[in-house]
C-alpha atoms as a PDB file:
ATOM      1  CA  UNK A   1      95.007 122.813  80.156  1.00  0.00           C
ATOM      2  CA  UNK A   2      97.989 121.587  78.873  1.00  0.00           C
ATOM      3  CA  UNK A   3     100.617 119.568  80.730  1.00  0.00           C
ATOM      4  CA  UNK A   4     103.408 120.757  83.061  1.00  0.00           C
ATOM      5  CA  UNK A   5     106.834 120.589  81.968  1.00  0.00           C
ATOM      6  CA  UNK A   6     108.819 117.781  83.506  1.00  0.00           C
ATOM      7  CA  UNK A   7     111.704 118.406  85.877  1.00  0.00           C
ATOM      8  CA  UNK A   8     113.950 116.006  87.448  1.00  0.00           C
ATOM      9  CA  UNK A   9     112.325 114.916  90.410  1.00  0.00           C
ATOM     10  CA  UNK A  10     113.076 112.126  92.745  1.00  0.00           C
ATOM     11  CA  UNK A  11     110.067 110.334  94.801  1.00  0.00           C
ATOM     12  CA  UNK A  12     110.358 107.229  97.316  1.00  0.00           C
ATOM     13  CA  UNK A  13     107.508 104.451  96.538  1.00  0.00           C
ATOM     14  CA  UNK A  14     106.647 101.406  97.962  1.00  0.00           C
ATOM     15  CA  UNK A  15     105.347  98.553  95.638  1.00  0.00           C
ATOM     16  CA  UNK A  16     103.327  95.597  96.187  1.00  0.00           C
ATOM     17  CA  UNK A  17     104.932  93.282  94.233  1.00  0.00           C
ATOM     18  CA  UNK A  18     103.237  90.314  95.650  1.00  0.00           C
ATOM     19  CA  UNK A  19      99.378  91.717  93.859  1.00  0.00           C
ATOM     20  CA  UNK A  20     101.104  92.034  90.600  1.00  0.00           C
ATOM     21  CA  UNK A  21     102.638  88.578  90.076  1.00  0.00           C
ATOM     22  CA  UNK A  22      99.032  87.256  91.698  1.00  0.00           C
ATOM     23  CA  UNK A  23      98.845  83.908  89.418  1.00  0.00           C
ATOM     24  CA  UNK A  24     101.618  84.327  87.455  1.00  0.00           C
ATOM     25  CA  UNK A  25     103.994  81.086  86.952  1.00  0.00           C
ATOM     26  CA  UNK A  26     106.791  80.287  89.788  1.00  0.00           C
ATOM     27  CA  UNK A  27     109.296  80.465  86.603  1.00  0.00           C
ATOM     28  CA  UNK A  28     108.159  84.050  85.189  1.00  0.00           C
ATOM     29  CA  UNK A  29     107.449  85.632  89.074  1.00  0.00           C
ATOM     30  CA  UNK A  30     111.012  87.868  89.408  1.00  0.00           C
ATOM     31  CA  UNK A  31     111.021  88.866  85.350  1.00  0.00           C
ATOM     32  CA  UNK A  32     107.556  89.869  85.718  1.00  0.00           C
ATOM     33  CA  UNK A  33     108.566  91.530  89.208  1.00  0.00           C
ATOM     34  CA  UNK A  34     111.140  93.471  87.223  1.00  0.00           C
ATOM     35  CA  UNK A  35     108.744  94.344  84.240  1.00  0.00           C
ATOM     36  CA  UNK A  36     105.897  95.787  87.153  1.00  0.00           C
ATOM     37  CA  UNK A  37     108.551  97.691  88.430  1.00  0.00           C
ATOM     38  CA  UNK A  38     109.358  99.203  85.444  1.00  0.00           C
ATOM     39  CA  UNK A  39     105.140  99.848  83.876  1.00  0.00           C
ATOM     40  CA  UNK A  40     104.574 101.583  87.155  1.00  0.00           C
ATOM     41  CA  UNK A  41     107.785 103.796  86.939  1.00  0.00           C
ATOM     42  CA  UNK A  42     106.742 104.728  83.414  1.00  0.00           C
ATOM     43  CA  UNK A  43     103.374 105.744  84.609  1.00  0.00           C
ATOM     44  CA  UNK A  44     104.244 108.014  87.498  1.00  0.00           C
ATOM     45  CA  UNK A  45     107.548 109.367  86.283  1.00  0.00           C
ATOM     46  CA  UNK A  46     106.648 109.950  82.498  1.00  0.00           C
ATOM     47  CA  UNK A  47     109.269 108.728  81.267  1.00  0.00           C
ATOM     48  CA  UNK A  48     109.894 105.902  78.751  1.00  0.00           C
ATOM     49  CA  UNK A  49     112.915 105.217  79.331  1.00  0.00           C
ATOM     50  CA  UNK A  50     113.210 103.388  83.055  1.00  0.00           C
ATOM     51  CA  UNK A  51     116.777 102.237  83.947  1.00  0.00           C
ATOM     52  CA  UNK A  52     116.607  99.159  86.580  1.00  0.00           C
ATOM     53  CA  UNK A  53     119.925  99.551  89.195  1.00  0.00           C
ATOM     54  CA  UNK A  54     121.394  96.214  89.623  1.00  0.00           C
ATOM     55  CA  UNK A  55     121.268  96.733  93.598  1.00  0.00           C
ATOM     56  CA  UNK A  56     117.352  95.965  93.201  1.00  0.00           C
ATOM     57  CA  UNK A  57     117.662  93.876  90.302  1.00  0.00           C
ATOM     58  CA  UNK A  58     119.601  91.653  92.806  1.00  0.00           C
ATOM     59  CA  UNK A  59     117.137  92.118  95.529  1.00  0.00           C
ATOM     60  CA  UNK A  60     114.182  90.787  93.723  1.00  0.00           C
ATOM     61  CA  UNK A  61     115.851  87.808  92.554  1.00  0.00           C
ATOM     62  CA  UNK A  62     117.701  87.260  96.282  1.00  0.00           C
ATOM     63  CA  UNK A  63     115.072  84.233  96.958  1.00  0.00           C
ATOM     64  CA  UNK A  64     115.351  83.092  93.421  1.00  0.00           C
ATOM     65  CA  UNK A  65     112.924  82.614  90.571  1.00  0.00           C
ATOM     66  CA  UNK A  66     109.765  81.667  92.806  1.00  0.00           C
ATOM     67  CA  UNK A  67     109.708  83.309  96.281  1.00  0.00           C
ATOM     68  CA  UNK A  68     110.037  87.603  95.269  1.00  0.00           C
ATOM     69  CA  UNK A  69     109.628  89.911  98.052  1.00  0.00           C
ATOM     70  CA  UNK A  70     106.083  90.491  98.799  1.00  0.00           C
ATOM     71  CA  UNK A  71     106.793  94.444  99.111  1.00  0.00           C
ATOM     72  CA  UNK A  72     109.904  96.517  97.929  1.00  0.00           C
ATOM     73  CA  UNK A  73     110.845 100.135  98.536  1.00  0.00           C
ATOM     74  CA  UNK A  74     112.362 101.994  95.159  1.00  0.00           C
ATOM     75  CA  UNK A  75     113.468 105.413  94.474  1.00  0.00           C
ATOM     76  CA  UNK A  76     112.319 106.824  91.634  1.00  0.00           C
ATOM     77  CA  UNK A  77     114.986 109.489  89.997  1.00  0.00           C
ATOM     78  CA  UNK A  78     113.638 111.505  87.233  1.00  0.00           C
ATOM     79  CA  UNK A  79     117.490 112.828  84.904  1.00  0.00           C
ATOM     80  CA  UNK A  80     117.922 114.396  82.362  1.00  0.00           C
ATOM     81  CA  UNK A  81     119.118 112.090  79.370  1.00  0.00           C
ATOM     82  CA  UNK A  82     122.864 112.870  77.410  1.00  0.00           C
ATOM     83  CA  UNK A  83     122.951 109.708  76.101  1.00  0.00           C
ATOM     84  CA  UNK A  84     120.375 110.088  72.917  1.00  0.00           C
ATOM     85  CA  UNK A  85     118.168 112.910  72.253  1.00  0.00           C
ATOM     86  CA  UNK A  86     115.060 110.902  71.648  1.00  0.00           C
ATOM     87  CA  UNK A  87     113.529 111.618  75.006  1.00  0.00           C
ATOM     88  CA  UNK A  88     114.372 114.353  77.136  1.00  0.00           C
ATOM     89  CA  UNK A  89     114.810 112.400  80.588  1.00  0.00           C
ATOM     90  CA  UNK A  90     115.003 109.353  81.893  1.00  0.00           C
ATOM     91  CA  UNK A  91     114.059 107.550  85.250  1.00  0.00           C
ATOM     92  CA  UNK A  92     116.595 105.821  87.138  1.00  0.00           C
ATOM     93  CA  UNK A  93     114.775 103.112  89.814  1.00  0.00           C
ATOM     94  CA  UNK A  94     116.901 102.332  93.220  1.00  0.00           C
ATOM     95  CA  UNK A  95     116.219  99.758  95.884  1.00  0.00           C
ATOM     96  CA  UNK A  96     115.387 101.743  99.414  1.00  0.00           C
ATOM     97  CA  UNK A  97     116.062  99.483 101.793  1.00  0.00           C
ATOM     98  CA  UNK A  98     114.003  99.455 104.831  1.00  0.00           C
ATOM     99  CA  UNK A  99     113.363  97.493 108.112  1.00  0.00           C
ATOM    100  CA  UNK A 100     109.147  97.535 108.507  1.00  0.00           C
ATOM    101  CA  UNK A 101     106.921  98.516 105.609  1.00  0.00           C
ATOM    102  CA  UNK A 102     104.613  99.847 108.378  1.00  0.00           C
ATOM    103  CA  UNK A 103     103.544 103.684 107.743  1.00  0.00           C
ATOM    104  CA  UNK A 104     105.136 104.608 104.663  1.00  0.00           C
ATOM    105  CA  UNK A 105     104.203 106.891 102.263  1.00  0.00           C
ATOM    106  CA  UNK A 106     105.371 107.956  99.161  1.00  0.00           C
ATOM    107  CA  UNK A 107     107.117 110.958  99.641  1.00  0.00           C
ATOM    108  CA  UNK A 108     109.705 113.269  97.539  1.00  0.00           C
ATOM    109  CA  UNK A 109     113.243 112.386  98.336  1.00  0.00           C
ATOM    110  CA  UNK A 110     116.378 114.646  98.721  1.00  0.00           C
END
């Protein structure tokens, strides 16, 4: 059966950060953060080209180096792409922010 056709979509997550930079040096924790962020973007958007906004760029590097946020909220915004014809869309991440981490779900944004 072959594959759907993408669409631009847009989709709320919430990541545990904290389980994927589980032994990782203090001075590599908010690059890796960043890099996580941007394999598991690739993954559910299908996209290969995942643009980081500097809103949670700044947010995951807020306690420095060492201390990331153990959890973050991103939106995930599936565009089409003007900018080169290689790939057909690209994915656009956005920090969410949110006061309890309690009960959420990934859900399709507006």
């Amino acid at each position: 059966m072959p594959r759907k056709e993408l669409t631009e979509a847009s989709r709320d997550y919430t990541i545990h950060l904290a389980k994927r930079v589980h032994k990782i040096a203090f001075k590599k924790r908010a690059p890796r953060a960043i890099r996580e962020i941007v394999k598991f973007a690739e993954k559910e958007m299908r996209t290969g080209d995942v643009r980081v906004d500097t809103a949670l760029n700044r947010y995951i590097w807020s306690n420095g180096v060492r201390n990331i946020p153990r959890r973050v909220r991103v939106r995930f915004v599936r565009q089409k792409n003007n900018d080169d014809q290689k790939s057909k869309f690209y994915t656009l991440v956005q920090h969410v922010p949110v006061d309890s981490f309690k009960e959420l779900q990934t859900e399709n944004a507006a």
